[in-house]
C-alpha atoms as a PDB file:
ATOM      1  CA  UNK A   1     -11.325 -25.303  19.654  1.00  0.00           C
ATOM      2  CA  UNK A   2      -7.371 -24.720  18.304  1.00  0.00           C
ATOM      3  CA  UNK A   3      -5.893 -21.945  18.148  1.00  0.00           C
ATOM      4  CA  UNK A   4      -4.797 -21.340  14.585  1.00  0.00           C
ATOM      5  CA  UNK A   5      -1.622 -19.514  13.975  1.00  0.00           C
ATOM      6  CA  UNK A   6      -0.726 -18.155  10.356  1.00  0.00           C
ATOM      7  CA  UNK A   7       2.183 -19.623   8.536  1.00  0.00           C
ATOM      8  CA  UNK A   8       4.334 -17.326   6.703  1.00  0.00           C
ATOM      9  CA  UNK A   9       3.281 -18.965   3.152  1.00  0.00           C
ATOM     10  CA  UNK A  10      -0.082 -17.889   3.759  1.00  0.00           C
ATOM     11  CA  UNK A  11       0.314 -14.472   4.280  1.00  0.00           C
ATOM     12  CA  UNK A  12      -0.696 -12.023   1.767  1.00  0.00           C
ATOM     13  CA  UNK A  13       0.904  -7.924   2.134  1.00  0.00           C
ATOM     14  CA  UNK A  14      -1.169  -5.211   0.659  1.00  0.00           C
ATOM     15  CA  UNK A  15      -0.223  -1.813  -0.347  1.00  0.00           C
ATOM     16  CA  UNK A  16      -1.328   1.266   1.584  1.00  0.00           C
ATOM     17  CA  UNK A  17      -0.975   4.895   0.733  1.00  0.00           C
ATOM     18  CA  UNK A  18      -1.034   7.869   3.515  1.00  0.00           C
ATOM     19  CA  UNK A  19      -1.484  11.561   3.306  1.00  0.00           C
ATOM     20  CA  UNK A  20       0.779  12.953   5.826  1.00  0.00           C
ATOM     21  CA  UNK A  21      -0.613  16.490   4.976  1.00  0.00           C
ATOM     22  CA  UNK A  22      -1.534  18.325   8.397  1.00  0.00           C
ATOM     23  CA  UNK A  23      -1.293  15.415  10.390  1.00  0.00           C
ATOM     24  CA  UNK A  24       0.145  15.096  13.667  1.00  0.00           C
ATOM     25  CA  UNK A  25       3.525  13.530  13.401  1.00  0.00           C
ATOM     26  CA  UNK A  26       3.454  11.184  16.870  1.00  0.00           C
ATOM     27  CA  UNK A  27      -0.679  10.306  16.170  1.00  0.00           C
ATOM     28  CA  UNK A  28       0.099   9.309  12.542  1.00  0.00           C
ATOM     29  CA  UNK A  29       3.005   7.317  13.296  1.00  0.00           C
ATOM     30  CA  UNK A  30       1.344   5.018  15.815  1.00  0.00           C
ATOM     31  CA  UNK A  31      -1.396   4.433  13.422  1.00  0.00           C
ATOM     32  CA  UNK A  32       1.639   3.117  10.345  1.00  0.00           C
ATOM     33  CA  UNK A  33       3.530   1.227  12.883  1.00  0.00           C
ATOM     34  CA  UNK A  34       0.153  -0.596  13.650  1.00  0.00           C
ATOM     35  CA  UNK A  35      -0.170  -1.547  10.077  1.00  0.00           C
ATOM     36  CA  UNK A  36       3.811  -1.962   9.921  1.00  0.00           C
ATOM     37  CA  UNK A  37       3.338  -4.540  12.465  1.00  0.00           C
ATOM     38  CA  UNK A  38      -0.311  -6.046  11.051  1.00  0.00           C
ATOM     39  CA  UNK A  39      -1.909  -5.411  14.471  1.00  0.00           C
ATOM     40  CA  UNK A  40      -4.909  -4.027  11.672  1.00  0.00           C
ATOM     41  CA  UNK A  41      -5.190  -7.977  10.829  1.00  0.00           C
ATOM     42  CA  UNK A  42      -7.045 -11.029  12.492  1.00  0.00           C
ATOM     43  CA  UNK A  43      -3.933 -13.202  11.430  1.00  0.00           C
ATOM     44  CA  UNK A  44      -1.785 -11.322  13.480  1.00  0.00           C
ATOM     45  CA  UNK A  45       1.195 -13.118  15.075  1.00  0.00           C
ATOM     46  CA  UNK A  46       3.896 -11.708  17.322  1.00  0.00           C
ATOM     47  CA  UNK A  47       6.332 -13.474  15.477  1.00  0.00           C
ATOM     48  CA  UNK A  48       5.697 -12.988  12.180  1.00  0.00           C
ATOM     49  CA  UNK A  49       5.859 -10.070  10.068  1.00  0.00           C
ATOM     50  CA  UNK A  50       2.259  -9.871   9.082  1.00  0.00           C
ATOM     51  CA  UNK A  51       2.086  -6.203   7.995  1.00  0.00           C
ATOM     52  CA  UNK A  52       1.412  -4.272   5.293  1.00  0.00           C
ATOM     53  CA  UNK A  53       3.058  -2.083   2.852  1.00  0.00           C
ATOM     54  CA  UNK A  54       2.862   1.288   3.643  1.00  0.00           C
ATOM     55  CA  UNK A  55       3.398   4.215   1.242  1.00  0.00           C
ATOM     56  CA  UNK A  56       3.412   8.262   2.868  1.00  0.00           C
ATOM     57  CA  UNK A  57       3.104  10.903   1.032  1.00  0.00           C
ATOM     58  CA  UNK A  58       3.499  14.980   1.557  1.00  0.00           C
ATOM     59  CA  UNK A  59       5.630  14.340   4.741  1.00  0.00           C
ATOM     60  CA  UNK A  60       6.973  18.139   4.103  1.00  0.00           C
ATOM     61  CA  UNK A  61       3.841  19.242   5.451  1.00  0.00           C
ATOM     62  CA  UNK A  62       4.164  17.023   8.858  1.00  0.00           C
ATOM     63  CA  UNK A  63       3.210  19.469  11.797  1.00  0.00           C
ATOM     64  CA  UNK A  64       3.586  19.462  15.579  1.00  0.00           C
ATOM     65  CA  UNK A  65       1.634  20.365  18.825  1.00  0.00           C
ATOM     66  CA  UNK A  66       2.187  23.452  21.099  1.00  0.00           C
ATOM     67  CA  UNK A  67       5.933  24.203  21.239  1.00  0.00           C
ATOM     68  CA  UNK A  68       7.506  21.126  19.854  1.00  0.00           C
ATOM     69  CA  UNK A  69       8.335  22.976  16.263  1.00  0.00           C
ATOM     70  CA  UNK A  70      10.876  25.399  18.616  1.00  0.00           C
ATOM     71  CA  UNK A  71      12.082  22.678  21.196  1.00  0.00           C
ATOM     72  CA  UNK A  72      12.469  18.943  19.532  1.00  0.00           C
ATOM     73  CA  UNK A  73      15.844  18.196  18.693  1.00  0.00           C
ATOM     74  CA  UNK A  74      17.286  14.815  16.528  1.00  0.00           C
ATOM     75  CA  UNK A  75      20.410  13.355  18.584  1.00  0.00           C
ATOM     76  CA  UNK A  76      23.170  11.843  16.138  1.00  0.00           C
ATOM     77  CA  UNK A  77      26.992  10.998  17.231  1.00  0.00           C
ATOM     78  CA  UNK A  78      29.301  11.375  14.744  1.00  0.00           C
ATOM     79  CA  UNK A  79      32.047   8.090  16.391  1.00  0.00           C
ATOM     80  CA  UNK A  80      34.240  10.636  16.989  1.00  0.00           C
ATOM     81  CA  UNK A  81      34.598  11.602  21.028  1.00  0.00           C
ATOM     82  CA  UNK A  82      32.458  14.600  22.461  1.00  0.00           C
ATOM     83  CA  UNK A  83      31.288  14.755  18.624  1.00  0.00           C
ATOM     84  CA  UNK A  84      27.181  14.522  19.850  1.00  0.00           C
ATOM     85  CA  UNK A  85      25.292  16.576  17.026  1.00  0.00           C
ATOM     86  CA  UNK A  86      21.574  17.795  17.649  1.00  0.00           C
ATOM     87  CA  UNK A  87      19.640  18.719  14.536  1.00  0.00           C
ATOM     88  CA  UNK A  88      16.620  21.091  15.532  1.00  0.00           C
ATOM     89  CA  UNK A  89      12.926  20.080  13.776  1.00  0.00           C
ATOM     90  CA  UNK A  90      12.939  22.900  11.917  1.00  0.00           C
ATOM     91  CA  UNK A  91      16.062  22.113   9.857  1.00  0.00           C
ATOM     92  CA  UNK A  92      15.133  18.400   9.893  1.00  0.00           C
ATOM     93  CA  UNK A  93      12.053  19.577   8.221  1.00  0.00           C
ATOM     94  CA  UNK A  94      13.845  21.812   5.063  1.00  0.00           C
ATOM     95  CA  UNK A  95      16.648  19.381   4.551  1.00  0.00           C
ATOM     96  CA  UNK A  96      15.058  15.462   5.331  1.00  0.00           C
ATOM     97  CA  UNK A  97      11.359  16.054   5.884  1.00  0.00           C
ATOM     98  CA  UNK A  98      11.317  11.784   4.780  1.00  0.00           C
ATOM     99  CA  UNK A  99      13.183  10.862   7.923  1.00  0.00           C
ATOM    100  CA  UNK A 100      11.143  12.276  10.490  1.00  0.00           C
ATOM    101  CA  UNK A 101       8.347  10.269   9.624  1.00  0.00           C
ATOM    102  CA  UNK A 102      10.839   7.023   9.658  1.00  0.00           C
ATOM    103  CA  UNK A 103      12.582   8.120  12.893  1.00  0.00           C
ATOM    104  CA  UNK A 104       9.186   8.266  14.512  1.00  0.00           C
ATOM    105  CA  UNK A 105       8.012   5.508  13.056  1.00  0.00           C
ATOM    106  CA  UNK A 106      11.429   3.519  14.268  1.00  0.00           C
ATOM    107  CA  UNK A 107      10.898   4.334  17.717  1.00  0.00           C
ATOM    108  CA  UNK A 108       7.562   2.468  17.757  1.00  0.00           C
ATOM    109  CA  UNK A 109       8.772  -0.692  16.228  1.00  0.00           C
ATOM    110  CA  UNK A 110      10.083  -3.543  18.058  1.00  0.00           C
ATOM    111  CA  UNK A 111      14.163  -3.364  18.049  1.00  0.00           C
ATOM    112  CA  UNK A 112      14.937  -6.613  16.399  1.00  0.00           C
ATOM    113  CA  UNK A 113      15.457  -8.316  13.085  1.00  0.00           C
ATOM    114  CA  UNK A 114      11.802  -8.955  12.863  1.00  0.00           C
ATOM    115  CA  UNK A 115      11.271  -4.698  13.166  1.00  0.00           C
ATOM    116  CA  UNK A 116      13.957  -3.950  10.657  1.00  0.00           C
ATOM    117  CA  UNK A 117      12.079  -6.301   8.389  1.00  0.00           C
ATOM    118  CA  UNK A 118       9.018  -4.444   9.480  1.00  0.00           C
ATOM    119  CA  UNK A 119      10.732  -1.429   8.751  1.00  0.00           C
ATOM    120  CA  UNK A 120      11.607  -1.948   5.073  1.00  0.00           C
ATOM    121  CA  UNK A 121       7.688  -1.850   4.235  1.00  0.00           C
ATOM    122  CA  UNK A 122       7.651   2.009   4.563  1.00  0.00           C
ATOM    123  CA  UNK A 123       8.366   4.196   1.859  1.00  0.00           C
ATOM    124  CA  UNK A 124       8.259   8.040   2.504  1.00  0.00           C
ATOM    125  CA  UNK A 125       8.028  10.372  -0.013  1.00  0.00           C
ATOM    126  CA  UNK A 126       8.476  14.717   0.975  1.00  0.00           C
ATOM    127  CA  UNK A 127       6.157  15.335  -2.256  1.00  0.00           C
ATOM    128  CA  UNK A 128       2.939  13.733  -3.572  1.00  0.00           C
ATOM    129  CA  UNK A 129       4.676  11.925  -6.403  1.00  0.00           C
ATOM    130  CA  UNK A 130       5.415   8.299  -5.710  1.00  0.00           C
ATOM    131  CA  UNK A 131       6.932   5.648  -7.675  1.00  0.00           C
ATOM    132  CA  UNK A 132       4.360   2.493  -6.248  1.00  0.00           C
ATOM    133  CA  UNK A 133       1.440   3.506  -8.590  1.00  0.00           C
ATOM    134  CA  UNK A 134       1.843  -0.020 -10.423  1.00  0.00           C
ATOM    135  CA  UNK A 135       1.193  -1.824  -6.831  1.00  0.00           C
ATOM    136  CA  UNK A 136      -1.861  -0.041  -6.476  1.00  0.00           C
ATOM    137  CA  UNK A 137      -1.790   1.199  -2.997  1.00  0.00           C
ATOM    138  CA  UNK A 138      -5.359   1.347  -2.038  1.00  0.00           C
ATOM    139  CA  UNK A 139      -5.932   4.970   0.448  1.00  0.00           C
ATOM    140  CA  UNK A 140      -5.822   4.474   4.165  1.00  0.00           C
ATOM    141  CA  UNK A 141      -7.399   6.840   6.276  1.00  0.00           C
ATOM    142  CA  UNK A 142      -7.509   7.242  10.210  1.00  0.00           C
ATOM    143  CA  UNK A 143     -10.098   8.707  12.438  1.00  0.00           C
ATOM    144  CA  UNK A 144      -9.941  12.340  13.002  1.00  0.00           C
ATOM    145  CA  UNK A 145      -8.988  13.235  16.329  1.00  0.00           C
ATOM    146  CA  UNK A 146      -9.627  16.056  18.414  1.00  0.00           C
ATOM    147  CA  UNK A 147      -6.373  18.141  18.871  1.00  0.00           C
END
């Protein structure tokens, strides 16, 4: 018995489409990065970006557990000296709601070429309106988990 490893001709990408709606923001994000990376697939292979296309929508209504909303912070440096900015969630949330989803979803995916590639199959949307209707993303839903 070989053991068959998928060539990158013969892989096909599909279209996904999430409701971020009252989901938990670190729970959801493992669950895209797994399709991100095609871990969802039996052709999976390390090496290769196997994934899928994955499309979130209504990531304005994001939430957070316990006392994150009040405490999580979003480091950026500005290249000047002493210049370290921290953006609380909550004003994350009213001006880029998009990028905490894709920050989240960055930290989970390898830190190479191969994950930036991986990274330029999610789209995220703050409203329910999307532009990918004409792919047609098929719904992907995750089991509900107690929190």
């Amino acid at each position: 018995m070989k053991t068959y490893s998928v060539k990158a001709g013969e892989i096909e990408h599909q279209w996904f489409v999430v409701d971020a709606a009252d989901q938990v923001l670190g729970r959801l994000a493992t669950e895209i990065a797994r399709v991100l990376r095609g871990k969802h697939k039996p052709t999976y292979t390390p090496h290769l970006d196997t994934g899928d296309y994955v499309v979130v929508i209504n990531a304005d209504r994001i939430r957070l557990t316990g006392n994150k909303p009040d405490q999580k912070t979003y480091f950026k440096h500005t290249g000047y000296m002493g210049n370290d900015r921290f953006i609380p969630f909550r004003r994350m949330m009213e001006r880029h709601p998009e990028r905490v989803i894709e920050l989240a979803v960055k930290g989970m995916l390898p830190k190479n070429a191969l994950g930036r590639q991986m990274r330029d199959k999610l789209r995220v949307y703050a409203g329910t309106e999307h532009p990918h209707q004409s792919q047609q993303p098929t719904p992907l839903t995750f089991a509900a988990s107690a929190s």
